[in-house]
Protein backbone atom coordinates (compact mmCIF):
# COMPACT_ATOMS: atom_id res chain seq x y z
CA UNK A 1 33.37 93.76 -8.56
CA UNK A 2 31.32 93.91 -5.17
CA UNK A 3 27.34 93.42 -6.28
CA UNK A 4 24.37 94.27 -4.46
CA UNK A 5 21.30 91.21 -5.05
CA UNK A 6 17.94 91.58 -4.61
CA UNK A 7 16.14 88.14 -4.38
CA UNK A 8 12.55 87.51 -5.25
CA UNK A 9 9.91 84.82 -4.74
CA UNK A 10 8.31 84.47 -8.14
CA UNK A 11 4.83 82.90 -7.20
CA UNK A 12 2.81 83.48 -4.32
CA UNK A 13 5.54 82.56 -1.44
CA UNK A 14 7.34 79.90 -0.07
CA UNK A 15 9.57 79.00 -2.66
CA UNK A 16 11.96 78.47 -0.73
CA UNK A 17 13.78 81.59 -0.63
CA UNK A 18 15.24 80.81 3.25
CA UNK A 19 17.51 78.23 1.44
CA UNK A 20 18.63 80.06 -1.34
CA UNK A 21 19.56 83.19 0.60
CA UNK A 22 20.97 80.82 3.23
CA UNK A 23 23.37 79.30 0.68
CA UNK A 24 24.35 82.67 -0.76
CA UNK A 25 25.11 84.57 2.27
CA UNK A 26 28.47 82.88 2.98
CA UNK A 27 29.04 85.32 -0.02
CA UNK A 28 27.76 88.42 0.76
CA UNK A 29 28.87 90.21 3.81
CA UNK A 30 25.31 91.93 4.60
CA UNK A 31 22.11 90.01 4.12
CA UNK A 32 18.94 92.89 4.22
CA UNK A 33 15.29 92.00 4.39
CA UNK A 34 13.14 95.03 3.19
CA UNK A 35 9.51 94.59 3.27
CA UNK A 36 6.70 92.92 5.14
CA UNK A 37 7.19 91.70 8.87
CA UNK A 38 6.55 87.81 10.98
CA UNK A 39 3.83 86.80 8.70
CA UNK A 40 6.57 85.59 6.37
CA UNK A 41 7.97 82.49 7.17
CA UNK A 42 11.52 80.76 5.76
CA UNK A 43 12.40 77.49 6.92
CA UNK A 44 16.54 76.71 6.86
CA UNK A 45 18.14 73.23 7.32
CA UNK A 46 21.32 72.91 8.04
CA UNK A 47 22.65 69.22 8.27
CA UNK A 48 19.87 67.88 10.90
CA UNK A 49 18.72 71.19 12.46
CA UNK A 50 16.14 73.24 11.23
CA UNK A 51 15.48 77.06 12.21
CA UNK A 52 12.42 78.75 11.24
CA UNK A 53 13.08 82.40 10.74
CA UNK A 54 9.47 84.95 10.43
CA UNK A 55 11.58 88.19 10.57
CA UNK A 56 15.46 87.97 10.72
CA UNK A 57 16.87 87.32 7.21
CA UNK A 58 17.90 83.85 7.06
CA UNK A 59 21.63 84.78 6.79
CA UNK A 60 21.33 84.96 10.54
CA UNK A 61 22.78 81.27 10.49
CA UNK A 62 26.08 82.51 9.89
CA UNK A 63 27.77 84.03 12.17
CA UNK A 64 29.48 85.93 10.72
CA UNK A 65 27.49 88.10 8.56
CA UNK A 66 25.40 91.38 9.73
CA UNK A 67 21.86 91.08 9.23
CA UNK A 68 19.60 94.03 8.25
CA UNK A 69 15.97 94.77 8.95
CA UNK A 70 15.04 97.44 6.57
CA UNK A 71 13.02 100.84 6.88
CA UNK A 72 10.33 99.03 4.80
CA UNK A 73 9.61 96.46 7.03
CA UNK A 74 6.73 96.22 10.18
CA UNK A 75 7.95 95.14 13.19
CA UNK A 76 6.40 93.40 16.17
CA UNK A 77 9.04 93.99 18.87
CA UNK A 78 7.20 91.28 20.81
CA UNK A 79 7.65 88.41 18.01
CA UNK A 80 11.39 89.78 17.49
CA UNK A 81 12.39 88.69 20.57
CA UNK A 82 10.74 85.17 20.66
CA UNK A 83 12.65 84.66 17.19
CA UNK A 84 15.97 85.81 18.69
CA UNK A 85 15.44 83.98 22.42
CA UNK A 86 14.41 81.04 20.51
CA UNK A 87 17.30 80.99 17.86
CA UNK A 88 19.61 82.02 21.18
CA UNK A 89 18.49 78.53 22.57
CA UNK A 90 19.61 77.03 19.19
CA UNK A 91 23.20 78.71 19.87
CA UNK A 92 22.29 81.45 17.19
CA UNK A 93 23.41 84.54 18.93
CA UNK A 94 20.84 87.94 18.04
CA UNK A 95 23.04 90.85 19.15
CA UNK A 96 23.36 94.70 18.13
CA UNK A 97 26.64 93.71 16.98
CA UNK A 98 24.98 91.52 14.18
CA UNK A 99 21.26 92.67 13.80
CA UNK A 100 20.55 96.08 13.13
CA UNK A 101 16.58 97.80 12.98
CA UNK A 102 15.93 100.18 10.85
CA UNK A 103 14.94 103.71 13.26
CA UNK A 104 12.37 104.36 9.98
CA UNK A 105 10.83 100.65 10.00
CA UNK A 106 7.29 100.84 11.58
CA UNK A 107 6.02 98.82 15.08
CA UNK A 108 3.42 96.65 15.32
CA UNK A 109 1.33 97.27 18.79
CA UNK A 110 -1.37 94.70 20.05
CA UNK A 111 -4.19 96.96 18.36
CA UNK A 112 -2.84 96.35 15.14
CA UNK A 113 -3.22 93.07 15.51
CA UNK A 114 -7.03 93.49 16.96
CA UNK A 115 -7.84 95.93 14.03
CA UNK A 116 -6.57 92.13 12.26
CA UNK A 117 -9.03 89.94 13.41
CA UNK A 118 -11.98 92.71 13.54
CA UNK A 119 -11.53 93.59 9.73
CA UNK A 120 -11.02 89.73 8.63
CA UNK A 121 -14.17 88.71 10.26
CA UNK A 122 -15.95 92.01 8.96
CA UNK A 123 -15.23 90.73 5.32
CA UNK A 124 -16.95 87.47 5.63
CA UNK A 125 -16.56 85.19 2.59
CA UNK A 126 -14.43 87.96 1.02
CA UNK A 127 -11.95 87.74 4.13
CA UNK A 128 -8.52 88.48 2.09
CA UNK A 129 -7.11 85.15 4.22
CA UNK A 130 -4.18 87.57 6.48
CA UNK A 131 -1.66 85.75 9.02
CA UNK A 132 -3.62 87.72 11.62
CA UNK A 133 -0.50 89.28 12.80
CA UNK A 134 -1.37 92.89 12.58
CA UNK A 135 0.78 93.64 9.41
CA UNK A 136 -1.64 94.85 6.85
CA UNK A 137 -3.03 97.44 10.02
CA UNK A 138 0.53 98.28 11.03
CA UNK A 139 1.06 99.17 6.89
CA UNK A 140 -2.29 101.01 6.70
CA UNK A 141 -1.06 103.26 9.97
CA UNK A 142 2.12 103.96 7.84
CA UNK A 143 0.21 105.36 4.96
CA UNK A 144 -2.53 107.31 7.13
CA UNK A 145 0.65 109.29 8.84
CA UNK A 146 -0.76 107.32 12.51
CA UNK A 147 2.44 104.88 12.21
CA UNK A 148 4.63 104.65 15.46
CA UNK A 149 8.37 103.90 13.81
CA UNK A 150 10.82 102.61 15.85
CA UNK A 151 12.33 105.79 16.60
CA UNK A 152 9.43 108.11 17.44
CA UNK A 153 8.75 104.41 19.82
CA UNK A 154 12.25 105.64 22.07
CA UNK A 155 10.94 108.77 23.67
CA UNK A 156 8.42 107.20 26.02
CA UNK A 157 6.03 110.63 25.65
CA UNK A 158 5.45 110.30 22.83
CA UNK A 159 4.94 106.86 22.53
CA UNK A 160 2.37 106.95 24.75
CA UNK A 161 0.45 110.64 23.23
CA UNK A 162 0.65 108.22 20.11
CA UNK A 163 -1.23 105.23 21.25
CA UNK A 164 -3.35 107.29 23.10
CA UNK A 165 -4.34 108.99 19.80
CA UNK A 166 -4.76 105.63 17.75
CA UNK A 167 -6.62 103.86 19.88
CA UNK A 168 -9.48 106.49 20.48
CA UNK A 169 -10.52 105.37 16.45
CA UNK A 170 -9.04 101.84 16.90
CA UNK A 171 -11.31 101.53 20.53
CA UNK A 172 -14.41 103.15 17.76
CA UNK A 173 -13.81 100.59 15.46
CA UNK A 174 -13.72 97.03 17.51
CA UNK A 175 -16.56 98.37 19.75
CA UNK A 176 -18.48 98.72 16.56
CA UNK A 177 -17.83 94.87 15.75
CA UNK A 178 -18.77 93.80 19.24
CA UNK A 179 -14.83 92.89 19.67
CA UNK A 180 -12.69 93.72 23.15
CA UNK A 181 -11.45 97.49 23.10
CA UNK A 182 -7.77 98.13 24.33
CA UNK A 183 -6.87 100.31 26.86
CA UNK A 184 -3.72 102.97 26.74
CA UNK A 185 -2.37 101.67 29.62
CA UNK A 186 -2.55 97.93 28.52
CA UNK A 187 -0.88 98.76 25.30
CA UNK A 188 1.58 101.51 26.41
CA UNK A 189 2.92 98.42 29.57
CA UNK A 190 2.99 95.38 26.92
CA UNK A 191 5.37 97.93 24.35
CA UNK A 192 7.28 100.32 25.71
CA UNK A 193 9.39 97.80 27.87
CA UNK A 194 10.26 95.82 24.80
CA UNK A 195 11.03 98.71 22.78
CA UNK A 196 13.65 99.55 25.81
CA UNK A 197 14.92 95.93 25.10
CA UNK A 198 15.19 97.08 20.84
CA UNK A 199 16.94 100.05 21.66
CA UNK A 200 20.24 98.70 21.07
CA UNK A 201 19.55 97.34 18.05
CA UNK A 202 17.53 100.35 16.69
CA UNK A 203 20.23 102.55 14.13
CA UNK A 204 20.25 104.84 10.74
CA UNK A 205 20.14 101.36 8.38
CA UNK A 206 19.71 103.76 5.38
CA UNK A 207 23.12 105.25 5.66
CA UNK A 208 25.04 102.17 7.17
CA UNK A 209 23.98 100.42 4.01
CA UNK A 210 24.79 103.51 1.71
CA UNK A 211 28.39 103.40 3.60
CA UNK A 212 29.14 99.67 2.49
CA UNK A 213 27.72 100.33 -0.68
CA UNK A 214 29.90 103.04 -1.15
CA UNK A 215 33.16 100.72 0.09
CA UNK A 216 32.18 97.99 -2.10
CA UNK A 217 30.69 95.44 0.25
CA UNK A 218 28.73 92.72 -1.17
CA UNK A 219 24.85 93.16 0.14
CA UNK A 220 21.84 90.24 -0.36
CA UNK A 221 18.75 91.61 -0.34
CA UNK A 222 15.84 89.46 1.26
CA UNK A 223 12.51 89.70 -0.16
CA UNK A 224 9.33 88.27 1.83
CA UNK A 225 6.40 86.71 -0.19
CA UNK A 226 6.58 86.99 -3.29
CA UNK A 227 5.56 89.30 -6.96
CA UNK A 228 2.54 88.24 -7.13
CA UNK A 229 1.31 89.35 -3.02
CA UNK A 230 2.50 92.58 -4.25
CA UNK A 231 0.34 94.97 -3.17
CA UNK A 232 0.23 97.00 -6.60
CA UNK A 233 1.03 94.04 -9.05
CA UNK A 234 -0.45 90.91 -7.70
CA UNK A 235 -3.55 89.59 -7.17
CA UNK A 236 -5.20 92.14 -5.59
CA UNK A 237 -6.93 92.56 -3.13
CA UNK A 238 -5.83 88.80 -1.82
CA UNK A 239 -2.20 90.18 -1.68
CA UNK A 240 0.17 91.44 1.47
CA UNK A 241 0.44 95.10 2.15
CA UNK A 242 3.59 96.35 1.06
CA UNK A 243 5.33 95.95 -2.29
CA UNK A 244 7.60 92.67 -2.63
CA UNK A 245 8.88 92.74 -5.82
CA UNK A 246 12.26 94.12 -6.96
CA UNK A 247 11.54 97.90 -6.57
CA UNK A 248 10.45 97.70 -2.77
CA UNK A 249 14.20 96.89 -2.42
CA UNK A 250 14.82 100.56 -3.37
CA UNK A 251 12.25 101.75 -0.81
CA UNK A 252 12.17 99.36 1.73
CA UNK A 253 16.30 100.05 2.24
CA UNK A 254 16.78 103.16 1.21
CA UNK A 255 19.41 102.00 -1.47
CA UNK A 256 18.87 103.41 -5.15
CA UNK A 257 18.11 101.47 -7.92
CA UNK A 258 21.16 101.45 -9.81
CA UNK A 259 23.12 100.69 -6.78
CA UNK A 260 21.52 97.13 -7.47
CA UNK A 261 23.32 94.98 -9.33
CA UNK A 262 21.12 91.86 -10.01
CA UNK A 263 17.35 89.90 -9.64
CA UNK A 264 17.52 86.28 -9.02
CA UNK A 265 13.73 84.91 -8.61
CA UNK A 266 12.94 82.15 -6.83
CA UNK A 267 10.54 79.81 -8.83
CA UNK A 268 9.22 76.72 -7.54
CA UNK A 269 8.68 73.64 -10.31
CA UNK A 270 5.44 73.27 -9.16
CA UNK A 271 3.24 76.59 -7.64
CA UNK A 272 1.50 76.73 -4.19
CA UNK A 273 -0.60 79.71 -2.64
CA UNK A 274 -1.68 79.77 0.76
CA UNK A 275 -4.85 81.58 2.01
CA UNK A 276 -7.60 83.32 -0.34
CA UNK A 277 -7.55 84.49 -3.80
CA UNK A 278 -7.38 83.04 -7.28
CA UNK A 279 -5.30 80.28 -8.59
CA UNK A 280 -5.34 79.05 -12.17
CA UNK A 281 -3.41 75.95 -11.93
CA UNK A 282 -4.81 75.07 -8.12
CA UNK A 283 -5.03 70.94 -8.67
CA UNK A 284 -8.90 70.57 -7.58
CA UNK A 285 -11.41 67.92 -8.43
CA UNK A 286 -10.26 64.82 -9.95
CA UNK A 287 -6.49 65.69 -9.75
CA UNK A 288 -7.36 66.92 -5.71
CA UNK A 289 -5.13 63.45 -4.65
CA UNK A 290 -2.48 64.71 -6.98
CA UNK A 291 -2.02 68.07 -5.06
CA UNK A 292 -2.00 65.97 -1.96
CA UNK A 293 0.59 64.03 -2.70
CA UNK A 294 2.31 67.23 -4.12
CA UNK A 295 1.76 68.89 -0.36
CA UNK A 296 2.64 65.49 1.61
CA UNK A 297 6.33 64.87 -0.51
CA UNK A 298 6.91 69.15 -0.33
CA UNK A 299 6.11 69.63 3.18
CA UNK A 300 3.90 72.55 2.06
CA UNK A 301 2.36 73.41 5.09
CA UNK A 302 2.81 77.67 6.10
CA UNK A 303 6.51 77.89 8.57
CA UNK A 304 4.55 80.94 10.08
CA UNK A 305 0.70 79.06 10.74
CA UNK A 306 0.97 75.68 10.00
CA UNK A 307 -1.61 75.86 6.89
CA UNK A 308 -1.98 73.54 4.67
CA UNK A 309 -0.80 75.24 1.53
CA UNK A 310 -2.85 74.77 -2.07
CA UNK A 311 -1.14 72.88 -4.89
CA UNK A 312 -1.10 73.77 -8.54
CA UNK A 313 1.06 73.07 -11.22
CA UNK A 314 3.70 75.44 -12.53
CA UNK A 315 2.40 78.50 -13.85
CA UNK A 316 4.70 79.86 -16.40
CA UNK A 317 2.70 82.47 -17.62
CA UNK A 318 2.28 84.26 -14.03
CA UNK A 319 6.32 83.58 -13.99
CA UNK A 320 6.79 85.18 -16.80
CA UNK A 321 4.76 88.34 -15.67
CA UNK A 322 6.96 88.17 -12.50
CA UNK A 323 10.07 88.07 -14.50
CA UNK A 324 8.71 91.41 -16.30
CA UNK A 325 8.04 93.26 -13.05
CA UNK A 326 11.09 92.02 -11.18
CA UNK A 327 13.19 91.68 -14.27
CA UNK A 328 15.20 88.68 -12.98
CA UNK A 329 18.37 87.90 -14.50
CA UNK A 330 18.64 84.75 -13.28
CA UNK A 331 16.31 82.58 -11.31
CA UNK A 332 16.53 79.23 -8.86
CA UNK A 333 14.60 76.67 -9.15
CA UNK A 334 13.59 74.52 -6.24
CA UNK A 335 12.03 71.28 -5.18
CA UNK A 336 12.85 69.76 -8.35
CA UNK A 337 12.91 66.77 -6.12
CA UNK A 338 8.94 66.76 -4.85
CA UNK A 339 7.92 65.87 -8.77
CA UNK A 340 9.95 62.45 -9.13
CA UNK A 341 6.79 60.60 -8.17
CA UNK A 342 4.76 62.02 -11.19
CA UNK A 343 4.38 60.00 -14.40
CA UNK A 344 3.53 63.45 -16.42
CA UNK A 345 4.29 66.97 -15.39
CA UNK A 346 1.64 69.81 -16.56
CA UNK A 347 2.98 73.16 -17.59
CA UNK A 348 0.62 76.43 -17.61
CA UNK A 349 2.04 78.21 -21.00
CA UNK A 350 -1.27 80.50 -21.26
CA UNK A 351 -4.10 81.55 -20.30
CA UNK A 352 -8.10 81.78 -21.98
CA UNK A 353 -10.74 83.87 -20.63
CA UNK A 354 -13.98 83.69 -22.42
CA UNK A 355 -12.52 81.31 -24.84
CA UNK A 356 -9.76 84.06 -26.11
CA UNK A 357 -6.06 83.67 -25.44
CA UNK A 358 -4.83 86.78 -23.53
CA UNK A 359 -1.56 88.22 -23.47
CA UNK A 360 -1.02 89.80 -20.16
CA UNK A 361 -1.59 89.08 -16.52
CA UNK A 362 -5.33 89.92 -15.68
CA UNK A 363 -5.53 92.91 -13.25
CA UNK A 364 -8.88 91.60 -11.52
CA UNK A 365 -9.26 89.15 -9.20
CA UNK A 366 -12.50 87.76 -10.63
CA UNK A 367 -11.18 87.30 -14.18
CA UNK A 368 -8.22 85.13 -12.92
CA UNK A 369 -10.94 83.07 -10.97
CA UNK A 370 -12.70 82.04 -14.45
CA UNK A 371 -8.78 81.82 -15.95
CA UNK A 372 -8.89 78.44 -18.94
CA UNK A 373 -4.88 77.36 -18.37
CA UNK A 374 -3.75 76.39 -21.41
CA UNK A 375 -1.41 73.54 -20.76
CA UNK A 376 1.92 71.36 -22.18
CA UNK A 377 2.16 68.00 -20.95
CA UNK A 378 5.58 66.58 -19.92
CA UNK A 379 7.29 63.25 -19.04
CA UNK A 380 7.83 62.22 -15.49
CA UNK A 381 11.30 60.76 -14.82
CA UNK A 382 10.31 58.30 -12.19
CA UNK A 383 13.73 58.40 -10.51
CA UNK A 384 15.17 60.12 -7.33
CA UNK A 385 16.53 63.13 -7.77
CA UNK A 386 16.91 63.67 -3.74
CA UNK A 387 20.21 65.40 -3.27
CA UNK A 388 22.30 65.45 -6.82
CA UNK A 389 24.69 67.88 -7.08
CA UNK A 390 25.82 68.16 -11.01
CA UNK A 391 23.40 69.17 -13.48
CA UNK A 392 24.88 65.74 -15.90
CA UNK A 393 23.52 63.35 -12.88
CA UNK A 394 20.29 64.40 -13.14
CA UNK A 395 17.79 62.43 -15.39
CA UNK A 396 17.31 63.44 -19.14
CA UNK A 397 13.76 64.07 -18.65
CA UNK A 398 14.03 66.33 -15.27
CA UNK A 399 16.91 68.24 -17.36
CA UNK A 400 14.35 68.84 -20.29
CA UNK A 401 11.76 70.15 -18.10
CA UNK A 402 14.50 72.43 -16.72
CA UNK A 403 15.15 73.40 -19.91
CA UNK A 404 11.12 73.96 -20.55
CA UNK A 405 10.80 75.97 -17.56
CA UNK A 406 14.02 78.07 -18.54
CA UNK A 407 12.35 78.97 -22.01
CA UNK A 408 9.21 79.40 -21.16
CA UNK A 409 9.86 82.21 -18.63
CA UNK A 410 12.92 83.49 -20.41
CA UNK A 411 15.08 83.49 -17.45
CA UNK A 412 18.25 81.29 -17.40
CA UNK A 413 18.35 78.99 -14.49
CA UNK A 414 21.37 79.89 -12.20
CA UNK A 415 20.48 77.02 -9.52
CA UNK A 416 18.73 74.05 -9.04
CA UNK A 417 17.27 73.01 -5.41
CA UNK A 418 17.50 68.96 -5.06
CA UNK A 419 16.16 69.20 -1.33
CA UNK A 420 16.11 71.09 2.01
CA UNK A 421 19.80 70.97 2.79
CA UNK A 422 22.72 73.28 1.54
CA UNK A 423 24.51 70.85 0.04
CA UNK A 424 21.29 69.54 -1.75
CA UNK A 425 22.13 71.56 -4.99
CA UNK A 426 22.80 71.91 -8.69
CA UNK A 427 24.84 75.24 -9.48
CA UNK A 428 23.39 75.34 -13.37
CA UNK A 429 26.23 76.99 -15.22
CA UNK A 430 24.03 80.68 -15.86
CA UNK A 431 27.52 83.07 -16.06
CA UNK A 432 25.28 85.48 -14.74
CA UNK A 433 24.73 84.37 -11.70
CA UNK A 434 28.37 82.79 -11.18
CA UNK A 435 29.06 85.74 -11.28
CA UNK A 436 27.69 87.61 -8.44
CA UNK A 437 29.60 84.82 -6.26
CA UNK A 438 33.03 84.76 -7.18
CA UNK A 439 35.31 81.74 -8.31
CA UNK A 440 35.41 77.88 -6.12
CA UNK A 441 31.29 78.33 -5.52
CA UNK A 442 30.29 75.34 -4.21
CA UNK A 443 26.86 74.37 -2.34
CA UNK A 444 28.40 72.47 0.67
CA UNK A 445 27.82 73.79 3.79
């Protein structure tokens, strides 16, 4: 049976989805991303290199796999091409032959990126904490009917009768904020000759994927972010612009739901955010050296800025609510590894506001700001569990928070992460997820 996977960070991002879908694709023959653009960031090791990937789905690594970006995505032609010239230089080859662009996805143009800056300083202290990168611009374009997509970008005319129109109320805008306005000219020279470099690569993704679909080729579907930067279920307004859970698959490739055969989530043993917004299990005050530790042995620090990312313990009840929206049927855990230092291991099982226990995910920001986590405390192990490969090696006490985690969320853990590497993993026994990858699955590289 061919299957069709959509996977899904389950927290606020980096998870480490690059490593998961990196280890998967040698299964699939088509590896899709479908949403969001180069402010997401994956970071894949492979024996001692390391490629850091902000809009090519990390199946790019091998070679032979074709590698999709979706109609749902944005698309700064300018970053594309310093990803594939600098993955060229580590003898990744970027070709039409292997990368396709979606004709429907929408382009990013400098004054996107302007419109960026100019709105996050407008905000202040309530600055929504964006890569700066022109994505949540290039999204609101889309949904004003002002987008350029990659295919209207061909025809030079009207490439240019299109900036021309934008930038009269982008121009309106920066002036207003004392920022530098753009002119058509500047804008129209910097884009249109890398959108004559694109062209190649620039096809009908929709009904390629439909095609293989329809011939029963196996498809991995890349998410960016994660549920809860979703811009209808997270934590809004300090979420991305376009929808990254499990139903943006549908949109974001053109490929209907019940072509898709499976969710697997991503979930971190430990949760991180990076930028603004609320966080209920954030480690502040006195356990502030904890989540620095937590940072320092995870290498949380953003693949796309450099940011120090915030360190919390493992929310379950947020997971859960991903699980829900997403509805994983089988998630991967990762960095199981970072907590071996830790005498006990904190669990978020609920959540108090105003001294009552609630039952669903609070739908304003400000309420998950005053969130009370309720908390289980768990035994450390106090042992390495750097690069084990069978579930029986692993310590009795990292297996029974495995087994927490599992239950709390309700989601059967198809694979465990034991570091950065490909061969640095548990494959966890969920028939589910064995499933979706055939007989002989193995994690070596």
């Amino acid at each position: 049976m061919s299957h069709i996977i959509v996977i899904v960070g389950a927290q606020w991002g980096d998870e480490g989805k690059g490593k998961i879908v990196d280890l998967l694709a040698e299964r699939f023959s088509i590896v899709v991303r479908y949403q969001g653009g180069h402010n997401a960031g994956h970071s894949v090791q492979i024996g001692d290199r390391s490629f850091v990937l902000h809009l090519l789905p990390s199946g790019i690594t091998h070679k032979d796999k074709t590698c999709v970006l979706g109609n749902g995505m944005v698309i700064d032609p300018k970053a594309f091409f310093e990803e594939s010239d600098r993955l060229a230089e580590q003898g990744v080859a970027v070709t039409p032959e292997r990368v396709m662009v979606s004709a429907r996805a929408h382009l990013i143009l400098p004054y996107h990126r302007l419109l960026d800056h100019t709105s996050e300083e407008r905000l202040g202290n309530e600055r929504v904490g964006t890569t700066l990168r022109g994505i949540g611009p290039a999204y609101e374009d889309k949904a004003g009917r002002r987008g350029i997509r990659a295919a209207d970008a061909l025809n030079a005319e009207v490439l240019r009768a299109r900036i021309e129109r934008n930038l009269e109320d982008v121009n309106r805008i920066v002036a207003a904020y004392g920022g530098q306005t753009l002119s058509v000219d500047e804008v129209f020279d910097q884009t249109y000759p890398l959108v004559e470099r694109l062209a190649p690569f620039i096809t009908d993704t929709t009904h390629f994927l439909n095609k293989a679909a329809r011939e029963g080729r196996t498809i991995l579907i890349e998410g960016a972010q994660a549920a809860l930067l979703d811009v209808d279920h997270g934590t809004y307004p300090f979420v991305t612009s376009s929808n990254t859970t499990a139903g943006g698959a549908s949109t974001g490739t053109g490929l209907a739901p019940h072509r898709i055969t499976g969710v697997l989530g991503i979930v971190r043993t430990y949760t991180t955010r990076v930028g603004e917004g609320p966080f209920p299990t954030e480690m502040l005050a006195g356990e502030a050296e904890l989540g620095s530790l937590i940072r320092e042995r995870g290498r949380e620090y953003g693949a796309s800025t450099g940011r120090p990312r915030r360190c919390g313990w493992f929310d379950a009840f947020a997971t859960r609510y991903a699980a829900d929206i997403n509805g994983f049927t089988s998630v991967a855990l990762t960095k199981l590894d970072v907590l071996d230092a830790l005498d006990e291991i904190k669990v978020c099982t609920g959540y108090r506001l105003d001294g009552k226990t609630i039952e669903s995910f609070p739908a304003v920001s400000q309420d998950l700001r005053r969130i009370e986590p309720i908390y289980a405390t768990l035994p450390g192990w106090r042992t390495s569990t750097e690069g084990i490969t069978e579930l029986n090696d692993l310590p009795a006490r990292a297996r029974e928070y495995v087994e927490f985690i599992s239950k709390e969320i309700g989601v059967a853990v198809g694979l465990i992460s034991t570091g950065p590497e490909r061969g640095q993993t548990i494959m966890a026994g969920d028939p589910t997820f064995n499933s979706w990858l055939g007989e002989g699955l193995s994690a070596a590289p």
